[in-house]
C-alpha atoms as a PDB file:
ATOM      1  CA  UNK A   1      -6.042  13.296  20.460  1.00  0.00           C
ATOM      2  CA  UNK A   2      -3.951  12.815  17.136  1.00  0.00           C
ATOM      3  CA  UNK A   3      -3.423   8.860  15.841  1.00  0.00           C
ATOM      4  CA  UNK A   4       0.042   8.319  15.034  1.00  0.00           C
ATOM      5  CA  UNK A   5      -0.044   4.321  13.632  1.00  0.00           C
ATOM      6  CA  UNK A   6      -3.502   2.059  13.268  1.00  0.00           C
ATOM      7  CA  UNK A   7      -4.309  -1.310  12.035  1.00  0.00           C
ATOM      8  CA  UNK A   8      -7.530  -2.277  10.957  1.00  0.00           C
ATOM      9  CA  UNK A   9      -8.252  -6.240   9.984  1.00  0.00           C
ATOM     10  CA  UNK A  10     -10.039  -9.115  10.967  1.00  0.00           C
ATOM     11  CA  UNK A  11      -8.923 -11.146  14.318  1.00  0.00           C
ATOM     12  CA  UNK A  12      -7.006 -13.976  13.161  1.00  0.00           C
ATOM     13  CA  UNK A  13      -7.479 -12.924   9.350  1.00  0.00           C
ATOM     14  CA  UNK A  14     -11.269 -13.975  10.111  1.00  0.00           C
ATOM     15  CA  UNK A  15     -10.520 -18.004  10.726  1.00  0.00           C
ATOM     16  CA  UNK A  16     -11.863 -17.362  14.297  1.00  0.00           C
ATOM     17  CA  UNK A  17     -14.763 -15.310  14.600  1.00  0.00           C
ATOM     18  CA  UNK A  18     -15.648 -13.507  17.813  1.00  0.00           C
ATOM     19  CA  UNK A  19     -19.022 -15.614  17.699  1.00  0.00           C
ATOM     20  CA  UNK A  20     -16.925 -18.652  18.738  1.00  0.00           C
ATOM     21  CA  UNK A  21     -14.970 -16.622  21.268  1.00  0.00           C
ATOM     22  CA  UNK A  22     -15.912 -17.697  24.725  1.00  0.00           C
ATOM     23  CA  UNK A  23     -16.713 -15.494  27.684  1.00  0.00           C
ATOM     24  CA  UNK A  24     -14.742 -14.832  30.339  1.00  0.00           C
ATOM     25  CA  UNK A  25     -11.502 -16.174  28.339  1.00  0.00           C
ATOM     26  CA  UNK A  26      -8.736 -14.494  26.921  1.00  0.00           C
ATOM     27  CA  UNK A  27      -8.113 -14.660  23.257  1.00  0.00           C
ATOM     28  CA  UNK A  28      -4.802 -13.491  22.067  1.00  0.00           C
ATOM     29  CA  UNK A  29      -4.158 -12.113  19.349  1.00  0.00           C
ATOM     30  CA  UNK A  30      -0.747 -10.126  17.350  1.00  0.00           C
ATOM     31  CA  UNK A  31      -0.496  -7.311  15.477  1.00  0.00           C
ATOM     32  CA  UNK A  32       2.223  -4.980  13.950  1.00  0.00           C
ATOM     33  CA  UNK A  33       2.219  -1.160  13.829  1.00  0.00           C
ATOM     34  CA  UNK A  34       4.336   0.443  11.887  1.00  0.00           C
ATOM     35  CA  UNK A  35       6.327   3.021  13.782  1.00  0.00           C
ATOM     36  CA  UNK A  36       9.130   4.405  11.763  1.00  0.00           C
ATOM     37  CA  UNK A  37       7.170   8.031  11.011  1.00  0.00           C
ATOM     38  CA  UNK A  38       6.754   8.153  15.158  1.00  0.00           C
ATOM     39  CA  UNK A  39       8.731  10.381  17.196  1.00  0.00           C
ATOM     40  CA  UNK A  40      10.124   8.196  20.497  1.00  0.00           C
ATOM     41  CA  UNK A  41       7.790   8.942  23.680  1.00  0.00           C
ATOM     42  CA  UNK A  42       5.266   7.368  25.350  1.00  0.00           C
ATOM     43  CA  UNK A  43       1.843   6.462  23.834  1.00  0.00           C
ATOM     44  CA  UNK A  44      -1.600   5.216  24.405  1.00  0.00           C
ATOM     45  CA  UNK A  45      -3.097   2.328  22.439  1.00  0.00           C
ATOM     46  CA  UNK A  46      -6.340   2.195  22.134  1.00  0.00           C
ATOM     47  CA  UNK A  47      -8.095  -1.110  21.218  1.00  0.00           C
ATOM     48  CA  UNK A  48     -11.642  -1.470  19.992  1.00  0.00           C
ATOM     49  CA  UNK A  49     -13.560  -4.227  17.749  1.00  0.00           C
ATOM     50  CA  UNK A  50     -16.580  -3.457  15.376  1.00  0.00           C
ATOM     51  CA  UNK A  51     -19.498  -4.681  13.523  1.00  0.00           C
ATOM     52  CA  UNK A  52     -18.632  -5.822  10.180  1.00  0.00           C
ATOM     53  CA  UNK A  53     -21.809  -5.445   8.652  1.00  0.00           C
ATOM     54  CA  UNK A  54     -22.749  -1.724  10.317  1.00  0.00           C
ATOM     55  CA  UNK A  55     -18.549  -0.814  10.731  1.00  0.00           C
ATOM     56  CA  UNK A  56     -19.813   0.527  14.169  1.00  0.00           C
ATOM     57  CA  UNK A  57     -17.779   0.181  17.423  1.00  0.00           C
ATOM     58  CA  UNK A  58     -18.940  -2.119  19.577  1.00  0.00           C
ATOM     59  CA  UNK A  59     -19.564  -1.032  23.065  1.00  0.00           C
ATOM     60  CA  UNK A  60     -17.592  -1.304  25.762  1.00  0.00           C
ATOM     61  CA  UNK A  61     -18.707  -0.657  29.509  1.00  0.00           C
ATOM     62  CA  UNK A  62     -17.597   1.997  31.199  1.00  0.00           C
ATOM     63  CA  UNK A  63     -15.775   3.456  28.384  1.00  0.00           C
ATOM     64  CA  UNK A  64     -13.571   6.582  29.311  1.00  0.00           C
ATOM     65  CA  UNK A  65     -11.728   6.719  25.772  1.00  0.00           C
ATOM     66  CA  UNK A  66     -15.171   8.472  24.040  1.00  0.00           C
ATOM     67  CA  UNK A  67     -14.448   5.904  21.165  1.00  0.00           C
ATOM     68  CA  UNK A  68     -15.771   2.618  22.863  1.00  0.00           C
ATOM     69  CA  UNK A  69     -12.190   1.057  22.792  1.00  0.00           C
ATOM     70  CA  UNK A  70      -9.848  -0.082  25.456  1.00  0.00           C
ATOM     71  CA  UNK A  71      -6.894   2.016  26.443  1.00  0.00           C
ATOM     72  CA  UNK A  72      -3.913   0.704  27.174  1.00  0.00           C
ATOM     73  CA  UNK A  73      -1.407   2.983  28.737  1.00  0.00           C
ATOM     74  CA  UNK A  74       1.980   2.890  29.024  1.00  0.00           C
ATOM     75  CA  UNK A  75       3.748   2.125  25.276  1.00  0.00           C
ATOM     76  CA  UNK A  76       6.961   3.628  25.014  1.00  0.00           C
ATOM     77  CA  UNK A  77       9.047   3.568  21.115  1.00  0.00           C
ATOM     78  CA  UNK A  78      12.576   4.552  21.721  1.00  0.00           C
END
C-alpha cells in the first residue's frame, strides 16, 4: 500500500467539533488533494479521524483497511 496525496486538518477548521456531531447523521465535509504528482488510474481513499490529544486513530468497526479508516473505492484521476 503506497499513499500517493493526504490531507490532515481539523473538520471544518475545528468550528464544529465531532463532540457536537450527532449520531446517526451525516456531516459533510470538503477537502482538496492535490493530484498533479499522480499518475491517472484508479485509487482508493481511505478516510479516518483521530484523537487530538493521543493523535491515535479512532476505531472503526469492522475495519478491513488495517488502519481503522474507511475505504472508499472507486476514485479515478484522468
Amino acid at each position: 500500500l503506497q499513499t500517493v496525496a493526504s490531507a490532515d486538518h481539523e473538520v471544518f477548521d475545528g468550528l464544529v467539533p465531532t463532540q457536537v456531531w450527532r449520531v446517526d447523521t451525516i456531516t459533510k465535509g470538503t477537502n482538496k488533494l492535490l493530484t498533479e504528482n499522480v499518475a491517472p488510474g484508479r485509487y482508493r481513499l481511505f478516510v479516518g479521524l483521530y484523537d487530538p490529544v493521543t493523535l491515535e486513530r479512532l476505531p472503526i468497526v469492522n475495519d478491513h483497511s488495517g488502519e481503522n479508516a474507511a475505504i472508499i473505492p472507486g476514485i479515478v484521476i484522468q
